[in-house]
Structure formats: C-alpha cells, structure tokens
N, C-alpha and C. Protein backbone atom coordinates (compact mmCIF):
# COMPACT_ATOMS: atom_id res chain seq x y z
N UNK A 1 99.43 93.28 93.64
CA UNK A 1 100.23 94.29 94.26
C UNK A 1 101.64 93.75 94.36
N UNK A 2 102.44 94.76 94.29
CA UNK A 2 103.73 94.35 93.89
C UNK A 2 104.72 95.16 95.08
N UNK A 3 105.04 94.33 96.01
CA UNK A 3 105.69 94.94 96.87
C UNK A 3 107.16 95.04 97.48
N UNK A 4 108.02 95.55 98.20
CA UNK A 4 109.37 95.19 98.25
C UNK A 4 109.31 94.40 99.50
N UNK A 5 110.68 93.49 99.22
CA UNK A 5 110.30 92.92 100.69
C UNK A 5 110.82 93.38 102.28
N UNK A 6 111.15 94.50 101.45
CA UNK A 6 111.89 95.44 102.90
C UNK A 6 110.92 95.47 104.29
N UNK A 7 111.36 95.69 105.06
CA UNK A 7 110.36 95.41 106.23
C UNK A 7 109.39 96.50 106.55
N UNK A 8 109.55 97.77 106.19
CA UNK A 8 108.95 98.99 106.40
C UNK A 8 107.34 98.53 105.19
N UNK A 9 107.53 98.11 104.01
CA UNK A 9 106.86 97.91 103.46
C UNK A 9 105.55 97.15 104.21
N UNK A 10 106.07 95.60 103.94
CA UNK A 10 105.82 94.57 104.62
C UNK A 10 105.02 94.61 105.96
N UNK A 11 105.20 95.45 106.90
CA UNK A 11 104.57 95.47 108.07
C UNK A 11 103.43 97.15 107.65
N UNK A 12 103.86 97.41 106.85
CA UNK A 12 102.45 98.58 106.54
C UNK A 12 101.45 97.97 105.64
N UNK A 13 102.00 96.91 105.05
CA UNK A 13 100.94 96.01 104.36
C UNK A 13 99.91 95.32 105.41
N UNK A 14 101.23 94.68 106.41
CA UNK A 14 100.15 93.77 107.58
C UNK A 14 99.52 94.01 108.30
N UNK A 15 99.76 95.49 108.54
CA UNK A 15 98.95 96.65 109.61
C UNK A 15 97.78 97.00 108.91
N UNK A 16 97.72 96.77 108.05
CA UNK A 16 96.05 97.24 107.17
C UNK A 16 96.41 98.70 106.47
N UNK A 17 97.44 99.35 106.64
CA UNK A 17 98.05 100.50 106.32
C UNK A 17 97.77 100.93 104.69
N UNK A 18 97.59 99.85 103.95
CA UNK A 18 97.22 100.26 102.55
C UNK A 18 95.65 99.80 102.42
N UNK A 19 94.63 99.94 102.78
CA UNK A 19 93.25 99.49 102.66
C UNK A 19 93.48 99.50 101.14
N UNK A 20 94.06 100.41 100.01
CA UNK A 20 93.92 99.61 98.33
C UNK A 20 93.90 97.95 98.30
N UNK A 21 95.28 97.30 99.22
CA UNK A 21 95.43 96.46 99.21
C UNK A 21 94.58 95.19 99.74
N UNK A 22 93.46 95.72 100.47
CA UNK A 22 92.62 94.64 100.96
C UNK A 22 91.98 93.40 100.13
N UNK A 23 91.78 92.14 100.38
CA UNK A 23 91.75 91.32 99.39
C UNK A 23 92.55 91.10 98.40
N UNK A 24 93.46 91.64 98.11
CA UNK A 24 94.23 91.83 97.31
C UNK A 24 95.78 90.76 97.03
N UNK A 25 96.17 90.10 96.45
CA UNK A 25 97.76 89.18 96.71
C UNK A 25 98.41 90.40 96.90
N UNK A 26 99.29 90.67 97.91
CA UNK A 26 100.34 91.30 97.52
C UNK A 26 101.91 90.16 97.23
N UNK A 27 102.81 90.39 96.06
CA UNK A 27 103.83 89.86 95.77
C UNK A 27 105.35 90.49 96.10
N UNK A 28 105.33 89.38 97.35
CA UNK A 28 107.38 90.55 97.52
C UNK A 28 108.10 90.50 96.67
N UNK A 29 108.53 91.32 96.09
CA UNK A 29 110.03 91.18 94.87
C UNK A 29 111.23 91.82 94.98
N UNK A 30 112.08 91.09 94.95
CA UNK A 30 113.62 91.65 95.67
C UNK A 30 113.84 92.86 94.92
N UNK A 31 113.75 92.66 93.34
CA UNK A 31 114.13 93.39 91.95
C UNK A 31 113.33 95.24 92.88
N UNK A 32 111.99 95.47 93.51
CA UNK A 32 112.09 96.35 93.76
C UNK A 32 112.51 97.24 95.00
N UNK A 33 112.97 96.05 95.59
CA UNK A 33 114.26 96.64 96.59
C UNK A 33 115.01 97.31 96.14
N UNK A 34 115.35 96.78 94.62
CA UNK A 34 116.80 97.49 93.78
C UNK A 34 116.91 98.61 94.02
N UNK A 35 115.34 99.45 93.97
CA UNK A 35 115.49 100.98 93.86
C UNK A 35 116.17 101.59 92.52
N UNK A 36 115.60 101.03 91.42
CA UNK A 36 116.06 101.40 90.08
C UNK A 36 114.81 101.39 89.74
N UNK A 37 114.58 102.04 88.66
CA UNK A 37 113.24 101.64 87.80
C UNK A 37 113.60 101.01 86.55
N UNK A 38 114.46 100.64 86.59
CA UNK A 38 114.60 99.82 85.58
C UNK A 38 114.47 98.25 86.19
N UNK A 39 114.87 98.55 87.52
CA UNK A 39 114.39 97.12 88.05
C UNK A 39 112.92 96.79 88.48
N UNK A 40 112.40 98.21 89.10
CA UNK A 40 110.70 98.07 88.54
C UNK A 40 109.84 97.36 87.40
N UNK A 41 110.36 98.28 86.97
CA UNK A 41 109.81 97.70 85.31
C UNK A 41 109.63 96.49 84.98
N UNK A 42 110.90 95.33 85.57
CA UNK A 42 111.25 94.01 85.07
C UNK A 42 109.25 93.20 85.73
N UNK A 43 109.42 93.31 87.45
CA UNK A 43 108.19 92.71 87.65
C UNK A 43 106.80 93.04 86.96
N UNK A 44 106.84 94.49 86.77
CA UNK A 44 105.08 95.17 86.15
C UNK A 44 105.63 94.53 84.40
N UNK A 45 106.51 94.32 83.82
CA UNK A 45 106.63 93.80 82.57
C UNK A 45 106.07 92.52 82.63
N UNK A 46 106.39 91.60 83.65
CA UNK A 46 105.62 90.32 83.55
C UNK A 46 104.22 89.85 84.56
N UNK A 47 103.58 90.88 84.99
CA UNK A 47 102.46 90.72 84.98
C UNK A 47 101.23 90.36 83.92
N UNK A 48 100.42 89.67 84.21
CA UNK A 48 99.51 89.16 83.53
C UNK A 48 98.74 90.50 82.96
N UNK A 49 98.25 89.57 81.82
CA UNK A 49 97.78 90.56 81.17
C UNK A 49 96.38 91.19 81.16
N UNK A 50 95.38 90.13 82.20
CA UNK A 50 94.54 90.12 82.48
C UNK A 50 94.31 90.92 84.24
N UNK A 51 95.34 91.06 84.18
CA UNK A 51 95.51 92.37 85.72
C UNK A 51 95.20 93.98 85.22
N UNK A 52 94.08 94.42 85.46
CA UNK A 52 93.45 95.80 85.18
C UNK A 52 94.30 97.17 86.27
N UNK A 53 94.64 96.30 87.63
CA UNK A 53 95.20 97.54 88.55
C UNK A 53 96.42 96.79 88.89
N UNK A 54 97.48 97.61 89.06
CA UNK A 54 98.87 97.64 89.90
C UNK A 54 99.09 97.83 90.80
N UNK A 55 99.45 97.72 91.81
CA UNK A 55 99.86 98.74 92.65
C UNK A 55 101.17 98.23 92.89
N UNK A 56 102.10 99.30 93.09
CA UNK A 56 103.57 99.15 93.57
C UNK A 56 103.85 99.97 94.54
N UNK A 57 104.63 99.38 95.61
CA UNK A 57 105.18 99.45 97.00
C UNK A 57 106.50 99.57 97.01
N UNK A 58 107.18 100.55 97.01
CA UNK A 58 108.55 100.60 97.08
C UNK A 58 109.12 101.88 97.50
N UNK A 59 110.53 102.11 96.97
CA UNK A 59 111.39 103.27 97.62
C UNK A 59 111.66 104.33 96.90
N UNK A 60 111.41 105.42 97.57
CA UNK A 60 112.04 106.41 96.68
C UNK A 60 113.54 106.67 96.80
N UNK A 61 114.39 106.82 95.79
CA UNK A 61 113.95 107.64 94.45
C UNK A 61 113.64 107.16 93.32
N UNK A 62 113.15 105.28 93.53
CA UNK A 62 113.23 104.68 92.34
C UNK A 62 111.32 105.28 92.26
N UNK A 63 110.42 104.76 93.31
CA UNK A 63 108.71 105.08 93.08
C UNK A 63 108.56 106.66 92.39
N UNK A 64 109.05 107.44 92.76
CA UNK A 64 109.11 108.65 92.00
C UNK A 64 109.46 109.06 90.75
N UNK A 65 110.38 108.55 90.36
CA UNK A 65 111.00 108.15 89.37
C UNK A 65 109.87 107.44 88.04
N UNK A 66 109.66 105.93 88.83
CA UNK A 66 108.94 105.79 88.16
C UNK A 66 107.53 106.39 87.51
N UNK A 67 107.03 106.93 88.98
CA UNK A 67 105.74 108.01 88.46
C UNK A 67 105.74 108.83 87.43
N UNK A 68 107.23 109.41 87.51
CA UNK A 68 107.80 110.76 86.23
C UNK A 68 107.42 110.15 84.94
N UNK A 69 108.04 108.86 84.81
CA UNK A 69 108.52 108.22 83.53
C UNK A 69 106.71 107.53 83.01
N UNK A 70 106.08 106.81 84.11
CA UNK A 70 104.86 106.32 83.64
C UNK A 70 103.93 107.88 83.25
C-alpha cells in the first residue's frame, strides 16, 4: 500500500479506517503528496513485480485522475 504522508491519510490508516489495509506494509511517499499523477505513477512504476494488489492513498484531484487514466 502506497500512501501519502499527509496526516489525514496516516491517522485513517492507524485508526483501522482502511480494513483493505490490514496486515498489509503500508509505504509513505512524499511523490504522492505531489497530487499529480504523474507523480503517482513514479512509486506504482517501481513496485515489485511480484505485488498482485495496490492500493493507493492519496488526494484528489490527483486519485481521481488517476482512476480516469488507469
């Protein structure tokens, strides 16, 4: 899981707020603070290749955005 490290995120992660995320690493990354999807892109580009699910945590209008485009 790929998350921003904004605090709104971050504390809905620690609250149990995403049960997807249970067991799960979640990874803070500044790049999706950016709120670009082009700065999205950069972290889910270097994920392993052996990772079957994603999940990304971030802001709109970049998460929306990205949804359009994926």
């Amino acid at each position: 899981m790929l998350v921003s490290p904004a605090r709104r995120p971050v504390q809905t992660l620690g609250a149990g707020g995403c049960a997807a995320g249970a067991g799960h690493a979640a990874i803070a990354d500044r790049r999706i603070y950016d709120n670009t999807v082009e700065a999205l892109f950069a972290p889910i580009r270097e994920t392993s290749d052996d990772v079957q699910t994603l999940a990304v945590v971030g802001h709109d209008p970049s998460i929306g955005e990205l949804a359009a485009v994926l």
